[in-house]
Structures are given as C-alpha cells and as structure tokens.
C-alpha atoms as a PDB file:
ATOM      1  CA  UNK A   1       0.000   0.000   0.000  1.00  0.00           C
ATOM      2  CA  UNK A   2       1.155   3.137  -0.406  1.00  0.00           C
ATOM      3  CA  UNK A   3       0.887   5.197   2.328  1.00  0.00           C
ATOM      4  CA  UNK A   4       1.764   8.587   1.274  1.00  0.00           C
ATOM      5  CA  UNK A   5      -0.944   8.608  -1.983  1.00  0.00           C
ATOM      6  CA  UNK A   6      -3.738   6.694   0.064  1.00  0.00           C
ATOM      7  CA  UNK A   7      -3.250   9.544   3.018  1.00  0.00           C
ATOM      8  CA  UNK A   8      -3.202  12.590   1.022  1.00  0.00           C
ATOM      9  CA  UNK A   9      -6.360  11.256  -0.680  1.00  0.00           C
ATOM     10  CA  UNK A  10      -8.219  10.786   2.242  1.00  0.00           C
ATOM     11  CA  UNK A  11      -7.121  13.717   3.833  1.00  0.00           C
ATOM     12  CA  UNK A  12      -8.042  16.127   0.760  1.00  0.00           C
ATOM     13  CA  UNK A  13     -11.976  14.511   0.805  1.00  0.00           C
ATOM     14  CA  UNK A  14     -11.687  16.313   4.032  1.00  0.00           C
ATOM     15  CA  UNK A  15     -10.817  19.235   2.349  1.00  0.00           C
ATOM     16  CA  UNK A  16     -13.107  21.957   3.588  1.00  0.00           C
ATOM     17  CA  UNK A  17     -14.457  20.125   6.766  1.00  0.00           C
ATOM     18  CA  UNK A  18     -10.889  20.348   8.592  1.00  0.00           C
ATOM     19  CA  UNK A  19      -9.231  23.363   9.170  1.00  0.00           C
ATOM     20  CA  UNK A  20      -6.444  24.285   6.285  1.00  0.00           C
ATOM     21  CA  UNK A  21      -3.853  23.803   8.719  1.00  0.00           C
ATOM     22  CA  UNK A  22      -4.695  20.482   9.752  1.00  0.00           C
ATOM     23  CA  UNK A  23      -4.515  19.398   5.962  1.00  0.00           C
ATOM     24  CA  UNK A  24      -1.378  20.984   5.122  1.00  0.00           C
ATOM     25  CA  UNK A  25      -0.022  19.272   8.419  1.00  0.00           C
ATOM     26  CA  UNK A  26      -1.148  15.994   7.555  1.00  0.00           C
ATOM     27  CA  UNK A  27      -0.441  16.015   4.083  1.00  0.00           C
ATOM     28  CA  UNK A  28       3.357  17.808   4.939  1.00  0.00           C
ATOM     29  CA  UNK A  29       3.624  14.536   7.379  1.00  0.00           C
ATOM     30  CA  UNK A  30       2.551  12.110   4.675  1.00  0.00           C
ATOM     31  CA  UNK A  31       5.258  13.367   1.873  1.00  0.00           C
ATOM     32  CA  UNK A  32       8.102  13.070   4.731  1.00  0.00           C
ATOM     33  CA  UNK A  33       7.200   9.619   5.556  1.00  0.00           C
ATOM     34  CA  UNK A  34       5.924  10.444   9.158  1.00  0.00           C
ATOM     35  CA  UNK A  35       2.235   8.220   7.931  1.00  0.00           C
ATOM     36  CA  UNK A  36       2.237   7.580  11.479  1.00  0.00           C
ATOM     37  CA  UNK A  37       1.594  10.865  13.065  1.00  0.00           C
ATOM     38  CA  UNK A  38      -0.110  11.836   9.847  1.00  0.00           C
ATOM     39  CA  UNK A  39      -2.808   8.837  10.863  1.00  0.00           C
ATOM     40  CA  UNK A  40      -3.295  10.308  14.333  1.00  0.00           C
ATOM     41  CA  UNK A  41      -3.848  13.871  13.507  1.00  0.00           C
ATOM     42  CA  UNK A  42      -5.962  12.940  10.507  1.00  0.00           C
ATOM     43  CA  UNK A  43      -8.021  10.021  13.286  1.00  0.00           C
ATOM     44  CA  UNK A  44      -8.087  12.899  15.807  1.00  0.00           C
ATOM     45  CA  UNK A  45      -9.368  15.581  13.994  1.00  0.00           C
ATOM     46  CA  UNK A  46     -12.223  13.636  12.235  1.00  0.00           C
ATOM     47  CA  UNK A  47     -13.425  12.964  15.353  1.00  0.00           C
ATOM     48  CA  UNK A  48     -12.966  15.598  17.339  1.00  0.00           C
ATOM     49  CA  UNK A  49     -14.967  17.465  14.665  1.00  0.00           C
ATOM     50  CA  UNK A  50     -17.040  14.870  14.241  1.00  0.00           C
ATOM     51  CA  UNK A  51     -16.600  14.532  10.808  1.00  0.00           C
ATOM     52  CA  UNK A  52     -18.246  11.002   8.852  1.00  0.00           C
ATOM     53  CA  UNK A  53     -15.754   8.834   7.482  1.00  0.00           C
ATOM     54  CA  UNK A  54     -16.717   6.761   4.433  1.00  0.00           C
ATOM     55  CA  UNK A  55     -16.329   3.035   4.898  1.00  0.00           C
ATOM     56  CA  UNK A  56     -14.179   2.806   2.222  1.00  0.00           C
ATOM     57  CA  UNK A  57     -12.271   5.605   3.760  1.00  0.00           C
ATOM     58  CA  UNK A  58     -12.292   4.095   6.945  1.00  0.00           C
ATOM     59  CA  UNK A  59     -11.312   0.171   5.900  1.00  0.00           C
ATOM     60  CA  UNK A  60      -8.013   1.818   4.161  1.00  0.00           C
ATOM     61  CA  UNK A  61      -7.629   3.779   7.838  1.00  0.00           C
ATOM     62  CA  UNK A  62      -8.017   0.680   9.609  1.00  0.00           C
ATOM     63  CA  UNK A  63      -5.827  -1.114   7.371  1.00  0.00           C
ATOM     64  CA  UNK A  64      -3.032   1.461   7.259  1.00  0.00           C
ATOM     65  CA  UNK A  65      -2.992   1.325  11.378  1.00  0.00           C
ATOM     66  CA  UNK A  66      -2.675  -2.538  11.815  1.00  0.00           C
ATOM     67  CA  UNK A  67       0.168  -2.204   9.038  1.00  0.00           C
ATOM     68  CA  UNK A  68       2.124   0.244  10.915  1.00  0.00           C
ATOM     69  CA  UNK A  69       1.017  -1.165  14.358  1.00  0.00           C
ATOM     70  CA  UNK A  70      -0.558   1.999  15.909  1.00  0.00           C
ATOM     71  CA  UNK A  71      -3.713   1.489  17.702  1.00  0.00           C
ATOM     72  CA  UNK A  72      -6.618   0.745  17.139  1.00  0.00           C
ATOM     73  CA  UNK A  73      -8.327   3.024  19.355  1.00  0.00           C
ATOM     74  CA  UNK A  74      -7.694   5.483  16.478  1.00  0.00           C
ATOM     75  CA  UNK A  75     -10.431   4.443  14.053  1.00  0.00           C
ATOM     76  CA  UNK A  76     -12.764   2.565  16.741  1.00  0.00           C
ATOM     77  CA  UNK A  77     -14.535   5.767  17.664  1.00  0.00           C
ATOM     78  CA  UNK A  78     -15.162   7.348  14.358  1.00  0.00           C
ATOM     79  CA  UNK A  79     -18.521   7.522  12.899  1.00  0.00           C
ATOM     80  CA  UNK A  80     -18.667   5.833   9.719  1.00  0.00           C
ATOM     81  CA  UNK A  81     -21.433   6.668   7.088  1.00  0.00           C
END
C-alpha cells in the first residue's frame, strides 16, 4: 500500500471540513514519511470534529494502522457513514 498517496487522498476529501492547517499538516507529514503521526492527527481531527468517514475511507484507515502497528483506538470511535 502506499501510504503517502492513500493519506493525502483521504485527507483532501476532508478538504473543507478540517481546518487548512490540519490538511497541510497531515499532508506535509505524509510526503516526509511520518504516515504515522499523519494517521493520528488525521483520526483525531475527524473525530474531534465529528466529521463522517466513508467506509471505504475508513477500511483503508483501519488497514493502514494494523500495518504500521498503531492502535486501534484510532479508528474505533469514528462515525462511519
């Protein structure tokens, strides 16, 4: 999988529902290879704006985390549409 394309993908169907900053900070993170802080922010802010997450959206979320062994905890509370 490639992290970097499938992040800044997600991240920009966000676009307009996150704050600019949190974007360009995710995205920035994605491009240096940092997917795993880039995950956390991009988990963190969806929720804490309570933003939907598409399934598909959220399998490749899910998928990316067990991958790079963060936890899980990261996707488990988002709402999924």
């Amino acid at each position: 999988m490639n992290y970097e394309k499938e992040l800044i993908s997600i991240t920009n169907d966000y676009r307009g529902l996150l704050p600019d900053q949190n974007i360009t900070s995710i995205i920035e993170l994605a491009t240096h290879n940092e997917w795993g802080e880039a995950i956390e922010i991009l988990c963190t802010q969806l929720f804490e704006y309570d933003i939907k997450v598409s399934l598909k959206n959220y399998a490749i979320l899910e998928k990316m985390i067990k991958e790079i062994g963060l936890d899980m905890s990261l996707v488990a509370d988002l709402v999924r549409e």
